[in-house]
C-alpha atoms as a PDB file:
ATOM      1  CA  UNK A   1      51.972   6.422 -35.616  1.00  0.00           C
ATOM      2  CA  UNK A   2      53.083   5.041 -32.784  1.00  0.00           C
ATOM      3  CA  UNK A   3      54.797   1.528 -32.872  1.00  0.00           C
ATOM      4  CA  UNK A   4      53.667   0.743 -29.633  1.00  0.00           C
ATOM      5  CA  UNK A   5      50.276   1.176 -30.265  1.00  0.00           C
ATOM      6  CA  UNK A   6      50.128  -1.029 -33.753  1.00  0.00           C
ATOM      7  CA  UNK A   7      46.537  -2.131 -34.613  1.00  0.00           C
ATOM      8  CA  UNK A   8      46.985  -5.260 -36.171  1.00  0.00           C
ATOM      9  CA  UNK A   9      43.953  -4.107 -38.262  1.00  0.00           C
ATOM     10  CA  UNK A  10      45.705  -1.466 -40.343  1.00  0.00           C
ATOM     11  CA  UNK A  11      48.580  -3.254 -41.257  1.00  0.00           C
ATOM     12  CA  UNK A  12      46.509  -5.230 -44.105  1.00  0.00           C
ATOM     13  CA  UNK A  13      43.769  -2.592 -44.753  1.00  0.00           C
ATOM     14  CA  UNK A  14      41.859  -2.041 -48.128  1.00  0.00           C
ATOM     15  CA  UNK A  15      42.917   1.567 -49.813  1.00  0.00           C
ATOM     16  CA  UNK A  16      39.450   2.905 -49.422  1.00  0.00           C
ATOM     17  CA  UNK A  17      38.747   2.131 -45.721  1.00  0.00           C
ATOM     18  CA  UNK A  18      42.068   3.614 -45.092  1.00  0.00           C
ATOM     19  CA  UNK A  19      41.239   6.794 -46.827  1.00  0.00           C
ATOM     20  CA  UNK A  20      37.763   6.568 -44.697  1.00  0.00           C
ATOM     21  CA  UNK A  21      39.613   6.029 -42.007  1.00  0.00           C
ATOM     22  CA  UNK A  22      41.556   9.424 -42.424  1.00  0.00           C
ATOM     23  CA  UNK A  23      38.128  11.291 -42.498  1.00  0.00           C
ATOM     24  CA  UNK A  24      38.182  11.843 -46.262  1.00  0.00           C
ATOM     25  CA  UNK A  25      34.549  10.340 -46.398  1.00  0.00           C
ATOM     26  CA  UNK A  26      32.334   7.427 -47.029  1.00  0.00           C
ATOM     27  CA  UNK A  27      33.970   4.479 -48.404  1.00  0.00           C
ATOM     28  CA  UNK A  28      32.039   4.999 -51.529  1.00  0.00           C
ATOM     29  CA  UNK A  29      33.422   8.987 -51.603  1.00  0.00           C
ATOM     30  CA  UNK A  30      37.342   6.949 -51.332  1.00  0.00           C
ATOM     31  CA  UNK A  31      36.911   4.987 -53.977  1.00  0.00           C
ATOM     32  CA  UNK A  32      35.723   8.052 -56.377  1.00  0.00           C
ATOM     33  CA  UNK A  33      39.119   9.304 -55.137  1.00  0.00           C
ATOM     34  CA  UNK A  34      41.395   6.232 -56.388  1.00  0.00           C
ATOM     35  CA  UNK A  35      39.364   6.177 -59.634  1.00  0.00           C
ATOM     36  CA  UNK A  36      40.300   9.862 -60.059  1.00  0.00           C
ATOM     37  CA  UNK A  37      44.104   8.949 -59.964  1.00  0.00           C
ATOM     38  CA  UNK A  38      44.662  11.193 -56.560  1.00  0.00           C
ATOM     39  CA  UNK A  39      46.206   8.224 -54.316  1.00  0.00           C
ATOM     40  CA  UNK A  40      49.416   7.537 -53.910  1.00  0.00           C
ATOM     41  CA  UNK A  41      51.313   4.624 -51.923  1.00  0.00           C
ATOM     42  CA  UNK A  42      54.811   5.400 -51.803  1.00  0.00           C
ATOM     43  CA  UNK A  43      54.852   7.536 -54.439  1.00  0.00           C
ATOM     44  CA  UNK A  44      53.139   5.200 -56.799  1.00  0.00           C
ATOM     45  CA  UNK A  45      49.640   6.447 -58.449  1.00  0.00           C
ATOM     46  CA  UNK A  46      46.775   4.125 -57.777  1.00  0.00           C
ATOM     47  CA  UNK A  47      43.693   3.245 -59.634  1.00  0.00           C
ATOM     48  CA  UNK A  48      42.826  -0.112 -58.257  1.00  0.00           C
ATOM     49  CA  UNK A  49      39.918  -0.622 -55.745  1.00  0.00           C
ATOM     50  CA  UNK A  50      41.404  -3.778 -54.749  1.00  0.00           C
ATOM     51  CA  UNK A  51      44.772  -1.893 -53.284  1.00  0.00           C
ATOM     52  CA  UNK A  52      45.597  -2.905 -50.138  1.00  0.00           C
ATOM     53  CA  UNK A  53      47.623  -0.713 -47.618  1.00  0.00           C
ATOM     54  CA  UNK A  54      49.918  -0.962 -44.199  1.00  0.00           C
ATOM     55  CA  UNK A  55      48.816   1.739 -42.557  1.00  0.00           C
ATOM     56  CA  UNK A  56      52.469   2.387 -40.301  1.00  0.00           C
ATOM     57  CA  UNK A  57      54.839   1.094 -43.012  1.00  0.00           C
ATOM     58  CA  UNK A  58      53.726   2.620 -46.188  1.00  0.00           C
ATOM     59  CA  UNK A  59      53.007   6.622 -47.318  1.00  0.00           C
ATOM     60  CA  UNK A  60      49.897   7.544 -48.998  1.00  0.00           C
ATOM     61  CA  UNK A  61      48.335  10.752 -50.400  1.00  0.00           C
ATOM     62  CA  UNK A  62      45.937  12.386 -51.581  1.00  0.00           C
ATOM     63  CA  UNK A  63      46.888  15.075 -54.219  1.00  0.00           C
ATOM     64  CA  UNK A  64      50.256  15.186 -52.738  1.00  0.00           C
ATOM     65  CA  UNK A  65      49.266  15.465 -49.120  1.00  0.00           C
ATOM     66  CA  UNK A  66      50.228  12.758 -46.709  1.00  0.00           C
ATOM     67  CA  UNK A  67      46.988  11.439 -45.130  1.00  0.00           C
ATOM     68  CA  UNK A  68      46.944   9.298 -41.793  1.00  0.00           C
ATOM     69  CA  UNK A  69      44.134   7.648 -40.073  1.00  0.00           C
ATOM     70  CA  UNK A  70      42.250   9.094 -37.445  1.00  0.00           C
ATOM     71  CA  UNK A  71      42.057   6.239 -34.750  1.00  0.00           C
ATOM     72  CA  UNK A  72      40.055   8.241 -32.268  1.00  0.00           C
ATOM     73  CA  UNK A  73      35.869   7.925 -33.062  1.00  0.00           C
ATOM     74  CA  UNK A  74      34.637  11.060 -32.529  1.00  0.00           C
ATOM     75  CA  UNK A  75      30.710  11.573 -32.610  1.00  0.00           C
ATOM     76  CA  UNK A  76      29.181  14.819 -31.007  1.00  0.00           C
ATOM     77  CA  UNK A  77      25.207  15.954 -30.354  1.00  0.00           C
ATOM     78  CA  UNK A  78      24.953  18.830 -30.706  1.00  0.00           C
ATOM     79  CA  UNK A  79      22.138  21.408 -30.179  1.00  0.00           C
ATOM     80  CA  UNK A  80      21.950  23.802 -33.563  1.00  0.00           C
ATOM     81  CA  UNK A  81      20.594  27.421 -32.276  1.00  0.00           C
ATOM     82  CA  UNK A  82      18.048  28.427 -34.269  1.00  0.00           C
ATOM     83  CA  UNK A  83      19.403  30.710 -37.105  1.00  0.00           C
ATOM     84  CA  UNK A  84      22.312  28.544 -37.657  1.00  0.00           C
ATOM     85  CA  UNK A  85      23.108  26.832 -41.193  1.00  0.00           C
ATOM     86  CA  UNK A  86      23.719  23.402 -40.857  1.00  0.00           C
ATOM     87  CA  UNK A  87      26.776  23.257 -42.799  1.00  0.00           C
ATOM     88  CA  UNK A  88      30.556  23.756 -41.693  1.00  0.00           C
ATOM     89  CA  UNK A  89      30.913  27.033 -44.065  1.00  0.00           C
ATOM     90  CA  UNK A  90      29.017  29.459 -46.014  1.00  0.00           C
ATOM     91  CA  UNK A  91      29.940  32.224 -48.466  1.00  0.00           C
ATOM     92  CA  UNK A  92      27.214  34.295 -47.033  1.00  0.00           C
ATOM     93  CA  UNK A  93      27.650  36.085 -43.497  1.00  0.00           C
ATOM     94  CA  UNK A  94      24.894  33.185 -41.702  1.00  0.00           C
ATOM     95  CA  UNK A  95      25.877  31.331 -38.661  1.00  0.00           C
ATOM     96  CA  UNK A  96      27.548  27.799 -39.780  1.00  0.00           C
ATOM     97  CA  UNK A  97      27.949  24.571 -37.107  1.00  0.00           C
ATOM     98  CA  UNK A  98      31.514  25.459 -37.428  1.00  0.00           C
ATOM     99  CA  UNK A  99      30.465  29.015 -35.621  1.00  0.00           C
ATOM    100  CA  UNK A 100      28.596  27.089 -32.943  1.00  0.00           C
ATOM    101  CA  UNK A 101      30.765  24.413 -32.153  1.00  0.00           C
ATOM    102  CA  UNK A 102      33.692  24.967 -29.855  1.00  0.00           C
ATOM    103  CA  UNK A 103      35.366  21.381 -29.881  1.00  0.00           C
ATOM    104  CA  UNK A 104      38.631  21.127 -30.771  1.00  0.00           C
ATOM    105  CA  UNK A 105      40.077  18.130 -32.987  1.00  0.00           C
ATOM    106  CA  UNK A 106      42.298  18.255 -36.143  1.00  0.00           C
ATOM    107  CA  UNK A 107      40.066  15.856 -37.822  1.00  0.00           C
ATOM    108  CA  UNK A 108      37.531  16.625 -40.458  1.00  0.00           C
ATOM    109  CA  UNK A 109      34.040  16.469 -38.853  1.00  0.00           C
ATOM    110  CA  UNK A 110      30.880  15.655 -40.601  1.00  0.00           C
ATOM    111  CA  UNK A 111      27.639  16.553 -39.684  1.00  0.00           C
ATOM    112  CA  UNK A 112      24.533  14.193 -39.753  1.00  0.00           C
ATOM    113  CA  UNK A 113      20.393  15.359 -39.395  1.00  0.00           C
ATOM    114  CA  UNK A 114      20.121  18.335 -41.951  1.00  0.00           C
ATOM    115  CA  UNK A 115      18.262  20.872 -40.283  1.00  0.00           C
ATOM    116  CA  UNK A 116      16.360  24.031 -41.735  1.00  0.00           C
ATOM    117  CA  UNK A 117      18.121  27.665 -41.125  1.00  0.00           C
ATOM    118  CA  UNK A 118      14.909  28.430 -38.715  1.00  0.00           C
ATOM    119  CA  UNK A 119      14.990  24.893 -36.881  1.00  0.00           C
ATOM    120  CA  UNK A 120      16.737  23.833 -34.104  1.00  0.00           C
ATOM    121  CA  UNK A 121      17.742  20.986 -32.170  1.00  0.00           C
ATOM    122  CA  UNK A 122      19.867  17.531 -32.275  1.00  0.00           C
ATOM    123  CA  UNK A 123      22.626  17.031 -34.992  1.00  0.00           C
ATOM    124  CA  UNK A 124      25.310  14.877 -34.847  1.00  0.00           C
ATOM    125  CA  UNK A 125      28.568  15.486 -35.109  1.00  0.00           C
ATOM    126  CA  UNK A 126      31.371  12.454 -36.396  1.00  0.00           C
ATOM    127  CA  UNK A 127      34.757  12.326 -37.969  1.00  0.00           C
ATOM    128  CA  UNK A 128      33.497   8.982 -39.055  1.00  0.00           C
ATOM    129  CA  UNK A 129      32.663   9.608 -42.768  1.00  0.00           C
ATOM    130  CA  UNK A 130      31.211   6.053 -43.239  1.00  0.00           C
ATOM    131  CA  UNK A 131      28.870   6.532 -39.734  1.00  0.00           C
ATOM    132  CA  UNK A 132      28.000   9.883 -41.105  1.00  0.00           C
ATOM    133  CA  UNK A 133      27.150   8.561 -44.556  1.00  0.00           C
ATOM    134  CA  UNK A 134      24.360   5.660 -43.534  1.00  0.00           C
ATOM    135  CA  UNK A 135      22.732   8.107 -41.060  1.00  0.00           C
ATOM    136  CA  UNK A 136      22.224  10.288 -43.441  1.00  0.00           C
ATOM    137  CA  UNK A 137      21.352   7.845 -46.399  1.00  0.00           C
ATOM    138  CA  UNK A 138      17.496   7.326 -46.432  1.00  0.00           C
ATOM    139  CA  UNK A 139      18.390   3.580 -47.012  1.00  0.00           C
ATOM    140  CA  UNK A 140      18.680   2.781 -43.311  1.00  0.00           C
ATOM    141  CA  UNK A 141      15.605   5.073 -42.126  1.00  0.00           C
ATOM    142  CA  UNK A 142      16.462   6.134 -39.082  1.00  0.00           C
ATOM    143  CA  UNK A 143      14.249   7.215 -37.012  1.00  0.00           C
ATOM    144  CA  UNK A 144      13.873  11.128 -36.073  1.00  0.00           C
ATOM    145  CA  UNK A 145      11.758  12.425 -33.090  1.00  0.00           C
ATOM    146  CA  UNK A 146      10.753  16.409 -33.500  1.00  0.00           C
ATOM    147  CA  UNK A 147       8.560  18.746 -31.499  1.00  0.00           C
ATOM    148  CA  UNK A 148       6.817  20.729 -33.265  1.00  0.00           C
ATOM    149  CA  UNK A 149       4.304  24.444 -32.116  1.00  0.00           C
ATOM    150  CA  UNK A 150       1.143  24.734 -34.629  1.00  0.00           C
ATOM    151  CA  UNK A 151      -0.477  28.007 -34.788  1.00  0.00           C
ATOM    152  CA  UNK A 152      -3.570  26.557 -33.918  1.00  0.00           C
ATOM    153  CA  UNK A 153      -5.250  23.450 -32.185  1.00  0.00           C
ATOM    154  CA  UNK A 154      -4.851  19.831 -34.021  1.00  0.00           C
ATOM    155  CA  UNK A 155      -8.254  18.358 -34.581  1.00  0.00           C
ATOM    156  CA  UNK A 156      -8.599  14.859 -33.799  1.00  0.00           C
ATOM    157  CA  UNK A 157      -9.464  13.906 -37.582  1.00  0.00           C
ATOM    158  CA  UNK A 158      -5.933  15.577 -38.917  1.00  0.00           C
ATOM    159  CA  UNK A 159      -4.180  13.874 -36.363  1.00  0.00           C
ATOM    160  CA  UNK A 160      -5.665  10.346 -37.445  1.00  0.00           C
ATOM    161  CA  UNK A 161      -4.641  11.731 -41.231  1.00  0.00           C
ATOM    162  CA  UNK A 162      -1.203  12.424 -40.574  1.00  0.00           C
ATOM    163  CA  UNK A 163      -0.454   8.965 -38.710  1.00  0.00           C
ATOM    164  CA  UNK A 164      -3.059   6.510 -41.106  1.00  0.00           C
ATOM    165  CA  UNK A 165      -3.364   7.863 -44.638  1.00  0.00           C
ATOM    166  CA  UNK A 166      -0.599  10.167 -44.426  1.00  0.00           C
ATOM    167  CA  UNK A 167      -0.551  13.465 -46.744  1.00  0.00           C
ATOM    168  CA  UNK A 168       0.141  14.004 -50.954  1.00  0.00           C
ATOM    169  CA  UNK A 169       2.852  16.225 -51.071  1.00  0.00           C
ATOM    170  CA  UNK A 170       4.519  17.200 -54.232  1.00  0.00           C
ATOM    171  CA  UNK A 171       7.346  13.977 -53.929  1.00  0.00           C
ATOM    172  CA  UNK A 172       4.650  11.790 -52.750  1.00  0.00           C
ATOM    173  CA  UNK A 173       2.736  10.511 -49.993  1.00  0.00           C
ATOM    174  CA  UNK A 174       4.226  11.339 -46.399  1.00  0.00           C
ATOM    175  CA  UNK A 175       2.746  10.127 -42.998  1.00  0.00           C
ATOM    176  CA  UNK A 176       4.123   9.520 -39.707  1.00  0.00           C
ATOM    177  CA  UNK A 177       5.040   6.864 -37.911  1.00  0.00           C
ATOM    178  CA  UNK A 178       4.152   8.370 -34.710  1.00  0.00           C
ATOM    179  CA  UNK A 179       2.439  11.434 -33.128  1.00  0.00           C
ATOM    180  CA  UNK A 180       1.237  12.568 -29.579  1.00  0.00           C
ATOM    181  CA  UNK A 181      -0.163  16.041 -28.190  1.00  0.00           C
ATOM    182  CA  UNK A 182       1.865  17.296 -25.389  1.00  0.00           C
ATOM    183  CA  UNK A 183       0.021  20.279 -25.125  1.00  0.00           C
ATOM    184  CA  UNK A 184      -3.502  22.141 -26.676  1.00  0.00           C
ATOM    185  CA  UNK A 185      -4.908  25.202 -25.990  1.00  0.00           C
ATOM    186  CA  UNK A 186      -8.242  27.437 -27.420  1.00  0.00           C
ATOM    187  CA  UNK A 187      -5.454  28.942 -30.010  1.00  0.00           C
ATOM    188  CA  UNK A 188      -2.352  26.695 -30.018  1.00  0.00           C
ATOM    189  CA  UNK A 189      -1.102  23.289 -30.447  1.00  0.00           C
ATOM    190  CA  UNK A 190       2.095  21.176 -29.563  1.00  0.00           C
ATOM    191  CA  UNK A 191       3.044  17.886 -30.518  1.00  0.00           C
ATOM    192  CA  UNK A 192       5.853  15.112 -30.882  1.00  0.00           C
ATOM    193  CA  UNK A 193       6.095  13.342 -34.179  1.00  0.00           C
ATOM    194  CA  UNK A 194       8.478  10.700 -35.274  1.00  0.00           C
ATOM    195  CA  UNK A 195       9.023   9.567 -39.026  1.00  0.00           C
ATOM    196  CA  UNK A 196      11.724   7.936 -40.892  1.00  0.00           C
ATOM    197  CA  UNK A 197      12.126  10.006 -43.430  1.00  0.00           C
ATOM    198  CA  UNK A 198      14.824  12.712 -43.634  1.00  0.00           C
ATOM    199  CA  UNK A 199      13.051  14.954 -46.875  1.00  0.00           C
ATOM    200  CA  UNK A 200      14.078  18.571 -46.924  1.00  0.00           C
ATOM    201  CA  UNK A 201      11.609  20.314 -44.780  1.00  0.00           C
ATOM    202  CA  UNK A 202       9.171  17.663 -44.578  1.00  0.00           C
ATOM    203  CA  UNK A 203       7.655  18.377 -41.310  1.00  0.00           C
ATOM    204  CA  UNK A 204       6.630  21.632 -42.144  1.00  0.00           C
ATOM    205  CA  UNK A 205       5.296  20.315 -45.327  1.00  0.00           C
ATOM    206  CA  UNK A 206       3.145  17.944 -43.788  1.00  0.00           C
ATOM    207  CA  UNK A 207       1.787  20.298 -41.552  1.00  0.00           C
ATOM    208  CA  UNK A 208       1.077  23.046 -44.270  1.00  0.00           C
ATOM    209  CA  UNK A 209      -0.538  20.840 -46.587  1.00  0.00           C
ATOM    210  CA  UNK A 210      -3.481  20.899 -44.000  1.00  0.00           C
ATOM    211  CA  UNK A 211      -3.026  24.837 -43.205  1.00  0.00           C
ATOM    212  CA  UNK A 212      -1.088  24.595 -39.960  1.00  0.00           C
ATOM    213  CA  UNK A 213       1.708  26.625 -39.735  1.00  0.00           C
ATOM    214  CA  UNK A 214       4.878  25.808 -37.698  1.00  0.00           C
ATOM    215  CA  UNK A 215       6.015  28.366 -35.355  1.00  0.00           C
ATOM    216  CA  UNK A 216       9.031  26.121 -34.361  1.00  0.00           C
ATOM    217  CA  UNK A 217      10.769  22.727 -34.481  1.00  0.00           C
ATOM    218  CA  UNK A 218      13.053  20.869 -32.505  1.00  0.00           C
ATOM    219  CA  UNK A 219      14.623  17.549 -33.323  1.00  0.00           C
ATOM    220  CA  UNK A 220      14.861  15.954 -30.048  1.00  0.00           C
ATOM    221  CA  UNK A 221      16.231  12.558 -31.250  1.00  0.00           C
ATOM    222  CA  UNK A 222      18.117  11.101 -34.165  1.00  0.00           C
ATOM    223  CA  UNK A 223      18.062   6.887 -33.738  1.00  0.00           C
ATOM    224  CA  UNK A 224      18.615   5.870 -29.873  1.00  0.00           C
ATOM    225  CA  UNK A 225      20.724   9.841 -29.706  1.00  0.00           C
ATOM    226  CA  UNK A 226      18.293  12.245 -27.472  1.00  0.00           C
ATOM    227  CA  UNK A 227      19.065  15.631 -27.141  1.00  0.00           C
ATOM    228  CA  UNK A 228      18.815  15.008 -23.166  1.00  0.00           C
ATOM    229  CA  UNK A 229      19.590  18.216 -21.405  1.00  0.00           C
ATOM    230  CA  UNK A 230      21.332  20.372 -23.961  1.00  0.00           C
ATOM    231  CA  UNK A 231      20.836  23.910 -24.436  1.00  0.00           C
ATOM    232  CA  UNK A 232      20.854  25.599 -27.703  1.00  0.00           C
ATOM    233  CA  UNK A 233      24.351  25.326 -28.823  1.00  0.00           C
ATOM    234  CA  UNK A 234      25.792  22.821 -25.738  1.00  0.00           C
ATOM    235  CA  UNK A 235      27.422  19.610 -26.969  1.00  0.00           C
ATOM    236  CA  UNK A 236      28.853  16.779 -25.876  1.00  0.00           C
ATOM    237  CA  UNK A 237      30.338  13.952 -26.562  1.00  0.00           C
ATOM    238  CA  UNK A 238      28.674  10.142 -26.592  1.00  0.00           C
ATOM    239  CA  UNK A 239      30.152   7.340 -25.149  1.00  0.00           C
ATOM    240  CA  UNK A 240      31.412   4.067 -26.390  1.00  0.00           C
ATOM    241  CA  UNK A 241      28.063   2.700 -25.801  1.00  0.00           C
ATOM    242  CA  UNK A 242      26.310   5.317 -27.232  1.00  0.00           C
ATOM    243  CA  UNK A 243      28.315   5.125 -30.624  1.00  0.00           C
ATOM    244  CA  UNK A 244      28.052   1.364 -30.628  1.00  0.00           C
ATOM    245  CA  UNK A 245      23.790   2.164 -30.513  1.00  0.00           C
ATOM    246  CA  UNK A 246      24.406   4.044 -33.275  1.00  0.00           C
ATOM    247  CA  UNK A 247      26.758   1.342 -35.243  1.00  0.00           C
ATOM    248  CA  UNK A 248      23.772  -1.219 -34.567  1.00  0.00           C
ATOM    249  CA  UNK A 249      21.322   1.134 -35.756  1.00  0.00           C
ATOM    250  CA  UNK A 250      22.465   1.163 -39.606  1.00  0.00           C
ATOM    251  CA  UNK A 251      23.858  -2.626 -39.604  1.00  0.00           C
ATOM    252  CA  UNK A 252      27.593  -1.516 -38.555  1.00  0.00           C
ATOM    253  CA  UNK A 253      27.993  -3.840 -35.872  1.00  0.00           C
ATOM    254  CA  UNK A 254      30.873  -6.037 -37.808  1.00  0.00           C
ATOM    255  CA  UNK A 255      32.606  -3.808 -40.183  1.00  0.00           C
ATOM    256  CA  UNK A 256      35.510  -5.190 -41.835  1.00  0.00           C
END
């Protein structure tokens, strides 16, 4: 790294932030890593949590490879097409993020907001492994926005259902937090729904359980991230401000 740039904060830095810090994933992911005996510092195995490192004067790695810290935050929205897994590989011949995406960066990026194969919409896109981990960790409960077309036209009464009593699904009782109709016709239905939880496929879910059928999704928001203008599979890239929204959002706003 360069000497002129020294960060005074990585010249006393716990092992497992520094390992975060190099994209290698949550802190909690690091530390499964120094228990496993695949750290070095200078050639020295380490099993200690409480290691501390200097991130320009001393070598570490991870199963023999150097690693370095990525001091660039990098978080992306990005529109998933639908027909796209959300995943960064797949064994099969599907469509991954990593097919979509045309960004460039040598640092490991992990995505955030899970979305279905025949969804689309917002999904963010960070080489910050700890960011990644608490927006994805139904702990913090962020808050996702979708739009969703019903085959047919949502009765006042399963509208009230959906945002009072909520549903009984097979892992328990699901409502929303919110829900508006932006559209209704003689034979179809569209609406906006918010909820905090992140359940696999639980929009749909909802919906079935009282014999609507989805004929498509969109996540439109994750926390205060829209999906704005974008196009399905645009990106871009959030600003300072924007990340700092999303820092706040899951109680990052003084990390050490």
């Amino acid at each position: 790294m360069n000497e002129e740039k020294r960060n005074p904060g990585l010249e006393d830095v716990r092992l497992q932030k520094f390992l975060a810090l190099c994209s290698l994933g949550s802190r909690r992911e690091c530390e499964k890593l120094i228990e496993e005996g695949r750290v070095e510092i200078d050639g020295a195995l380490v099993r200690d949590l409480g290691a501390r490192v200097n991130a320009y004067d001393q070598k570490v790695k991870v199963d023999g490879s150097r690693v370095r810290p990525v001091l660039e935050k990098i978080v992306l929205a990005l529109y998933k097409p639908k027909n796209v897994l959300s995943a960064m590989e797949d064994r099969s011949s599907r469509l991954t993020l990593q097919d979509v995406l045309t960004y460039k960066t040598r640092a490991k990026l992990f995505h955030v907001g899970r979305l279905d194969y025949d969804s689309e919409g917002l999904i963010l896109m960070t080489n910050d492994g700890q960011l990644a981990n608490r927006l994805s960790h139904p702990r913090y409960g962020v808050e996702k926005t979708y739009v969703v077309r019903l085959d047919s036209p949502l009765p006042r009464d399963a509208e009230l259902r959906l945002m009072s009593r909520g549903v009984l699904l097979e892992d328990g009782w699901q409502k929303f937090d919110k829900i508006r109709i932006l559209r209704q016709g003689s034979h179809k239905c569209e609406v906006s729904v918010s909820l905090h939880s992140g359940k696999n496929r639980i929009v749909r879910r909802m919906f079935a359980s009282l014999g609507f059928r989805v004929e498509k999704l969109v996540r439109t928001r994750i926390g205060p991230i829209s999906l704005g203008g974008l196009k399905a599979g645009q990106y871009r890239k959030l600003s300072g401000r924007e990340i700092q929204e999303l820092e706040k959002e899951v109680g990052f706003d003084n990390r050490d």
